[in-house]
PDB file of N, CA and C in Angstrom:
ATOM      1  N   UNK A   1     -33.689  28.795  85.184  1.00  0.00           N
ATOM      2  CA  UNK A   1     -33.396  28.823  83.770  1.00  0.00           C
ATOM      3  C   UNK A   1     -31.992  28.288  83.501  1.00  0.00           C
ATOM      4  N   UNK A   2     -31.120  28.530  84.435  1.00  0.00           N
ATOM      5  CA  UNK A   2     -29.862  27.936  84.134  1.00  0.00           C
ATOM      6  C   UNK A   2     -29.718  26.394  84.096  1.00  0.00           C
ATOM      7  N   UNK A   3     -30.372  26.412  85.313  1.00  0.00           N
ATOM      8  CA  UNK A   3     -30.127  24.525  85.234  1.00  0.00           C
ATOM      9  C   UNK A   3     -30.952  23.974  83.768  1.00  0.00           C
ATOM     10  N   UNK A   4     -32.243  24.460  83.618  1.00  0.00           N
ATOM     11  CA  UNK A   4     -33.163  23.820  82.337  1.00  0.00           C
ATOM     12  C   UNK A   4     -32.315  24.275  81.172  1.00  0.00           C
ATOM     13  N   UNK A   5     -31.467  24.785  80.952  1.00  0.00           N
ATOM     14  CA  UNK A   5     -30.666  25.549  80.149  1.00  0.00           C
ATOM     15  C   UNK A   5     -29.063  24.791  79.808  1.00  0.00           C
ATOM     16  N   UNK A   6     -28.873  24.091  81.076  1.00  0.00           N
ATOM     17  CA  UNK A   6     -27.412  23.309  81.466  1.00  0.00           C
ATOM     18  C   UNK A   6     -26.256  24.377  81.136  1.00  0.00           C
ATOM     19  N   UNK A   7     -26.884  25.772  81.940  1.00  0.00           N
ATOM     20  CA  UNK A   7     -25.457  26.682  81.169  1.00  0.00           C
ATOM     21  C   UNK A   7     -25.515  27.658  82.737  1.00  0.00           C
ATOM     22  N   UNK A   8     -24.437  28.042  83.289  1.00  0.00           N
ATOM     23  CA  UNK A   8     -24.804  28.168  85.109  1.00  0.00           C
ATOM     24  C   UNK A   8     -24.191  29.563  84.950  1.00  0.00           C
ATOM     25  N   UNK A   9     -23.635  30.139  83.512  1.00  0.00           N
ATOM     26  CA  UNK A   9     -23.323  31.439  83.735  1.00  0.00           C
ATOM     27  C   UNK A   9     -24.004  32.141  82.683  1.00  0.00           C
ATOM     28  N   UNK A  10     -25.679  31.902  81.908  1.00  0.00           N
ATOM     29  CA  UNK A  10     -26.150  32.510  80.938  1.00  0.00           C
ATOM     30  C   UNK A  10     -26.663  33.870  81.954  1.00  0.00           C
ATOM     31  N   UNK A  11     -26.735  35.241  81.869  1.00  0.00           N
ATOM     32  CA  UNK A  11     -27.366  35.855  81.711  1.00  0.00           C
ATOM     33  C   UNK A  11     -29.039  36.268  81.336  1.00  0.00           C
ATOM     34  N   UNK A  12     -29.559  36.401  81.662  1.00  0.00           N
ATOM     35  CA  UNK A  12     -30.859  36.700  81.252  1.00  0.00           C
ATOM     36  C   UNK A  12     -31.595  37.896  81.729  1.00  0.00           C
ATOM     37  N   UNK A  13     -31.784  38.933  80.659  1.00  0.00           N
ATOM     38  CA  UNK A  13     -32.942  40.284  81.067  1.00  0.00           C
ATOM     39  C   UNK A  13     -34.214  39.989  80.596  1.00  0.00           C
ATOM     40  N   UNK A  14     -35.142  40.571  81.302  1.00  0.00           N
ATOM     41  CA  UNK A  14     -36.679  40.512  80.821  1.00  0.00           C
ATOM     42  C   UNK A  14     -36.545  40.821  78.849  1.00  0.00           C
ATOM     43  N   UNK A  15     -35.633  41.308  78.600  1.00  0.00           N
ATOM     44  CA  UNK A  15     -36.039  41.722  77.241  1.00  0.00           C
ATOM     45  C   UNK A  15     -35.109  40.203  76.503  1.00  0.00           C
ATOM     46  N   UNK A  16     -34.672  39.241  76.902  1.00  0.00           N
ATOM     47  CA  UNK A  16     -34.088  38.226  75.985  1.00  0.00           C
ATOM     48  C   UNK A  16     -35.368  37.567  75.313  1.00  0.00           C
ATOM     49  N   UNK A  17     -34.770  37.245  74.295  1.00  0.00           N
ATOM     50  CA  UNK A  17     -35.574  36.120  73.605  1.00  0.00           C
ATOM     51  C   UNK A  17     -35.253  34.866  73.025  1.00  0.00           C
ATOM     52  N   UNK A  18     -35.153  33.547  72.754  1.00  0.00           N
ATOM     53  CA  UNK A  18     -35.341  32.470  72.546  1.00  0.00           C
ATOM     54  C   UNK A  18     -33.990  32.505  71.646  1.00  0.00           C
ATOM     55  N   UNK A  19     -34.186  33.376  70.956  1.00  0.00           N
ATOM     56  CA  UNK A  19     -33.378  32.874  69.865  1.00  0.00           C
ATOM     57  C   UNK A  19     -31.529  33.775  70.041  1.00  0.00           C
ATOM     58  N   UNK A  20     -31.861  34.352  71.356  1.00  0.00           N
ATOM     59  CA  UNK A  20     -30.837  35.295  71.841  1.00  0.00           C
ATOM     60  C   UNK A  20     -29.637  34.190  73.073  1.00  0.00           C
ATOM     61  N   UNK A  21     -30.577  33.192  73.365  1.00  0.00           N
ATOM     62  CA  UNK A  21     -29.131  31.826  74.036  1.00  0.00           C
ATOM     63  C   UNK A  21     -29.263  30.994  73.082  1.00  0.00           C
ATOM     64  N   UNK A  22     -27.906  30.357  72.514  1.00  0.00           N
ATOM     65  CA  UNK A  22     -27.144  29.641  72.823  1.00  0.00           C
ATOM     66  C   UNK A  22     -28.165  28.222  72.871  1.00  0.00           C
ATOM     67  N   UNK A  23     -28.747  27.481  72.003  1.00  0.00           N
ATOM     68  CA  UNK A  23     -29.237  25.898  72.784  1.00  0.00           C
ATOM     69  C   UNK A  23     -30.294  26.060  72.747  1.00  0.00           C
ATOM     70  N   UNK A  24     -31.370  27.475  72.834  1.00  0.00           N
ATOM     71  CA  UNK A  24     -32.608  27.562  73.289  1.00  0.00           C
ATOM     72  C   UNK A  24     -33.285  27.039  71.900  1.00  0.00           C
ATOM     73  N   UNK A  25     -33.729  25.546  71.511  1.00  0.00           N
ATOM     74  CA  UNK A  25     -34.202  25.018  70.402  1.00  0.00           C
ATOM     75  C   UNK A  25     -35.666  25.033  70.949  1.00  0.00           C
ATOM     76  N   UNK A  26     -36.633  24.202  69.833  1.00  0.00           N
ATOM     77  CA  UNK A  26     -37.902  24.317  70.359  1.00  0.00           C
ATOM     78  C   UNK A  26     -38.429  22.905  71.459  1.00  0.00           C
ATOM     79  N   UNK A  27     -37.023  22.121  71.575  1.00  0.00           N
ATOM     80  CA  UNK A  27     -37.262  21.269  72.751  1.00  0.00           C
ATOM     81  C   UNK A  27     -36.573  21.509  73.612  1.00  0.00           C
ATOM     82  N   UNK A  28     -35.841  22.783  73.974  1.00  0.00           N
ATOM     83  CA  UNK A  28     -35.390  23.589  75.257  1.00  0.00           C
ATOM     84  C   UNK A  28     -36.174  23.858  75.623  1.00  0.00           C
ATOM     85  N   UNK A  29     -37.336  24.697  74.894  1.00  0.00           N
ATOM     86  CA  UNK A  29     -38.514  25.442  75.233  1.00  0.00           C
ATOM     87  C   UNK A  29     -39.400  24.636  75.691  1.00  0.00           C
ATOM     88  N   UNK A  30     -39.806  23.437  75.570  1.00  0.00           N
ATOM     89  CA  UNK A  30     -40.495  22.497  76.318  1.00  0.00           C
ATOM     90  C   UNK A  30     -39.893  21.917  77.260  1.00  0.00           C
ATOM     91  N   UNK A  31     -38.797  21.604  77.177  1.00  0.00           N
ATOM     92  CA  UNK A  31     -38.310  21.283  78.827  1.00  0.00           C
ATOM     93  C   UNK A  31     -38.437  22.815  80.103  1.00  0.00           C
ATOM     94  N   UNK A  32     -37.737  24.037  79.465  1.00  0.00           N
ATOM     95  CA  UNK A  32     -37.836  24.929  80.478  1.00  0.00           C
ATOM     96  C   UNK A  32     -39.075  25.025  80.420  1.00  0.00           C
ATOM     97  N   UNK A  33     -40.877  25.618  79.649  1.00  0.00           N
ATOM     98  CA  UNK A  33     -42.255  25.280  80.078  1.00  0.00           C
ATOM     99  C   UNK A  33     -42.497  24.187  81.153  1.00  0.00           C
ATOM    100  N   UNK A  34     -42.236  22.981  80.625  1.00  0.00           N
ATOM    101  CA  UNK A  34     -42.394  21.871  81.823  1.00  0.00           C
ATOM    102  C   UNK A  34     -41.496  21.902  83.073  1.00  0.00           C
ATOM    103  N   UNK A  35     -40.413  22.635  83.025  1.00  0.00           N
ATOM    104  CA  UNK A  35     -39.912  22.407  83.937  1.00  0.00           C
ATOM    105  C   UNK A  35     -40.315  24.039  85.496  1.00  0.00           C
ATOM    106  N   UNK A  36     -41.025  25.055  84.718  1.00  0.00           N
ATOM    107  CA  UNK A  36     -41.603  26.059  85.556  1.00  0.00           C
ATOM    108  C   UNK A  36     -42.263  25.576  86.001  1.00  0.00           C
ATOM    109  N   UNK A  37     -43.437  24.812  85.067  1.00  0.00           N
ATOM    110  CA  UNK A  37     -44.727  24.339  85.738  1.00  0.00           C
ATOM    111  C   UNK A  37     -44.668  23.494  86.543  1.00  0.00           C
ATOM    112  N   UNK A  38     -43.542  22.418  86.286  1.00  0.00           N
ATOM    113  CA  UNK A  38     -43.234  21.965  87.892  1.00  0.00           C
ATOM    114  C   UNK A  38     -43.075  22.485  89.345  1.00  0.00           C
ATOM    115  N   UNK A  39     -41.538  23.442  88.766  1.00  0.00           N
ATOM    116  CA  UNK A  39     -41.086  23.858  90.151  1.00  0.00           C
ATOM    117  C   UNK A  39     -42.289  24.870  90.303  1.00  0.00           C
ATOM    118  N   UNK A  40     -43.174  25.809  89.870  1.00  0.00           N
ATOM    119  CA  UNK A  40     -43.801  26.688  90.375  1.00  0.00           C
ATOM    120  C   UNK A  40     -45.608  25.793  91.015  1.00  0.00           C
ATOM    121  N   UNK A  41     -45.775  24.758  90.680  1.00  0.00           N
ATOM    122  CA  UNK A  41     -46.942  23.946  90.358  1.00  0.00           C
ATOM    123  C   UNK A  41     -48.301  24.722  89.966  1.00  0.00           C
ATOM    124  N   UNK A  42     -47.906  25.010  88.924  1.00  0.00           N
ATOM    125  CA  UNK A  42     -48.803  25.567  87.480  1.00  0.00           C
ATOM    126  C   UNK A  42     -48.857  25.281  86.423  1.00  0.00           C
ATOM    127  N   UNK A  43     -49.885  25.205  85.732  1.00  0.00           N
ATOM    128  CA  UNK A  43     -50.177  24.939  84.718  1.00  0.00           C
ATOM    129  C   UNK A  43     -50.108  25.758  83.563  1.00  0.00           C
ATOM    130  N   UNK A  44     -49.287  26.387  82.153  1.00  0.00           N
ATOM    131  CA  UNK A  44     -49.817  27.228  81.107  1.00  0.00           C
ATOM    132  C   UNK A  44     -50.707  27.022  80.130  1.00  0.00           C
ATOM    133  N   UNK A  45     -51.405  27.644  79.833  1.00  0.00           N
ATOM    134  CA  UNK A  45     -52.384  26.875  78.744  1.00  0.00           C
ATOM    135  C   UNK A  45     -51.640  27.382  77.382  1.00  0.00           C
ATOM    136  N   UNK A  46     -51.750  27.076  76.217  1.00  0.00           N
ATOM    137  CA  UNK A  46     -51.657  27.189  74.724  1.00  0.00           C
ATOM    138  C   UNK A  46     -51.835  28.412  74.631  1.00  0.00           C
ATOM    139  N   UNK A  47     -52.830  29.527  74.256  1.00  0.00           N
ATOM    140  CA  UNK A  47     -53.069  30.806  74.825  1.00  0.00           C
ATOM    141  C   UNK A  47     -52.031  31.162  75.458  1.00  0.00           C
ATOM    142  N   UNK A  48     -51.551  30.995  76.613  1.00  0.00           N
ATOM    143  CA  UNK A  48     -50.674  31.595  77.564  1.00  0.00           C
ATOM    144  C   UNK A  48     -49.184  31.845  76.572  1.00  0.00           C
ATOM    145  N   UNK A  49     -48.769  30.479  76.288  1.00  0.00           N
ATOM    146  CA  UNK A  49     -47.766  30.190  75.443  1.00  0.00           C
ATOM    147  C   UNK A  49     -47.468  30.788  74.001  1.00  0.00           C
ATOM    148  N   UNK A  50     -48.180  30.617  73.326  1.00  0.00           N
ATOM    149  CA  UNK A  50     -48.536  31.283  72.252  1.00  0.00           C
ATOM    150  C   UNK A  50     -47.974  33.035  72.157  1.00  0.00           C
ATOM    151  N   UNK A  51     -48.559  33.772  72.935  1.00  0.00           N
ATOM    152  CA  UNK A  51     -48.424  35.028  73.181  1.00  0.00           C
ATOM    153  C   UNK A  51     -46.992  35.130  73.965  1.00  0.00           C
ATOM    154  N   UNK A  52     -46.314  34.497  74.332  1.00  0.00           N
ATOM    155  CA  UNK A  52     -44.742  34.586  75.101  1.00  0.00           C
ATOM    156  C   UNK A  52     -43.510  34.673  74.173  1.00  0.00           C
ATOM    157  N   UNK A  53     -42.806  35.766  74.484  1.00  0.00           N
ATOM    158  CA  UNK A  53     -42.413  36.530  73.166  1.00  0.00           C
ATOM    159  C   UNK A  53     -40.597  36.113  74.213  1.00  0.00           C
ATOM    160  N   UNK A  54     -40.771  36.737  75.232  1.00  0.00           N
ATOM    161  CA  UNK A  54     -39.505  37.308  76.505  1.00  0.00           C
ATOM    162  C   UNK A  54     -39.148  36.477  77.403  1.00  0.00           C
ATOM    163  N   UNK A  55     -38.135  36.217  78.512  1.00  0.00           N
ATOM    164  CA  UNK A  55     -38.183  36.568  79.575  1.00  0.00           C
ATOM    165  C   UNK A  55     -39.078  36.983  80.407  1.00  0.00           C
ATOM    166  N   UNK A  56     -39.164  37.828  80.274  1.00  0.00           N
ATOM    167  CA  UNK A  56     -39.649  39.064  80.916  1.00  0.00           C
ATOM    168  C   UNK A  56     -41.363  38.692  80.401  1.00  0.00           C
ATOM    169  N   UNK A  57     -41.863  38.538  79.432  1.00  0.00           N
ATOM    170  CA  UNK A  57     -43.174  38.268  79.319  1.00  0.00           C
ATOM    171  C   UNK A  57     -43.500  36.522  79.736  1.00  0.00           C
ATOM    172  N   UNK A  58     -42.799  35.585  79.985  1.00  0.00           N
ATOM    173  CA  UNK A  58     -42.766  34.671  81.051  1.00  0.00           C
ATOM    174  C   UNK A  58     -43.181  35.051  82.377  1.00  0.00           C
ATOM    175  N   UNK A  59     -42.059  35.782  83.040  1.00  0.00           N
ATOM    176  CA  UNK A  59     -41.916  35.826  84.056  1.00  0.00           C
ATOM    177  C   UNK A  59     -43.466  36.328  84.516  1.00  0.00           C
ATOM    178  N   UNK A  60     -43.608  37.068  83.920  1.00  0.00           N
ATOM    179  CA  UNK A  60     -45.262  37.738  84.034  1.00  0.00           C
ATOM    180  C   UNK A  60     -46.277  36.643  84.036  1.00  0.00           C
ATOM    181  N   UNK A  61     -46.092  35.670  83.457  1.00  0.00           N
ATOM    182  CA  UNK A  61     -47.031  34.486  82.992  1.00  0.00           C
ATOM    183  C   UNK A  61     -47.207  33.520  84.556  1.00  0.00           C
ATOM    184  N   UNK A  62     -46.065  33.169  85.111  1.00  0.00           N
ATOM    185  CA  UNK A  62     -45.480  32.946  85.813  1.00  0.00           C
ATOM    186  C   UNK A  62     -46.395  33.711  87.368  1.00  0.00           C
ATOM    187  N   UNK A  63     -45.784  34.609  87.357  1.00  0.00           N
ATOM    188  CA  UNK A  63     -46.567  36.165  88.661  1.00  0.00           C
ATOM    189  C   UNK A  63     -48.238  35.648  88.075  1.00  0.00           C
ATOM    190  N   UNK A  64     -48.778  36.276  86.829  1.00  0.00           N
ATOM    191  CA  UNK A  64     -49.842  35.576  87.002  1.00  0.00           C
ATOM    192  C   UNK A  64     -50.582  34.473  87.242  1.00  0.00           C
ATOM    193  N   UNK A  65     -50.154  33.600  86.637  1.00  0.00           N
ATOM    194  CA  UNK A  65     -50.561  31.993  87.255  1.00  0.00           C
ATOM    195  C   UNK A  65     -50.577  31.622  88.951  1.00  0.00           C
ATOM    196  N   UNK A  66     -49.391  32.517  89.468  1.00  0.00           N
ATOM    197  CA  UNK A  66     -49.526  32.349  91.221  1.00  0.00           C
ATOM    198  C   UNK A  66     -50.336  33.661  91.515  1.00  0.00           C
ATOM    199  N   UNK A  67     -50.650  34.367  90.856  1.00  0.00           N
ATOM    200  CA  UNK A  67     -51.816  35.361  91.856  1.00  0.00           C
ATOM    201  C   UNK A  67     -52.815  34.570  92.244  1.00  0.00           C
ATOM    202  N   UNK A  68     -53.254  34.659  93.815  1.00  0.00           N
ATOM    203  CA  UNK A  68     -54.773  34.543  94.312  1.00  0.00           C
ATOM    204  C   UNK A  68     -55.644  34.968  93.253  1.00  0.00           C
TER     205      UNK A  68
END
């Protein structure tokens, strides 16, 4: 998140939200999306996205998409 972010000392708890950094516009939010689904090689669907409120409800998105 820092690097997709270009900020190497932001903070982040499961409870942040979008509008709580600094930069996080709605084409931050598509670079950091595209840029998980890279480094993690996953896909989110619309659905997935849609419902992502957090951090912390990412990160979950994230854990789920790599469960077996």
């Amino acid at each position: 998140m820092r690097g997709l972010l270009g900020d190497d000392d932001i903070v982040l708890t499961p409870e942040t939200l979008p509008a709580d950094v600094a930069g996080w516009d709605s084409l931050a939010n598509i670079n950091i999306i595209f840029g998980i689904e890279e480094e993690f090689g996953i896909r989110f669907g619309d659905d997935d996205l849609a419902s992502t409120n957090t951090i912390g409800e990412l990160a979950d998105r994230v854990d789920r998409a790599l469960a077996p």
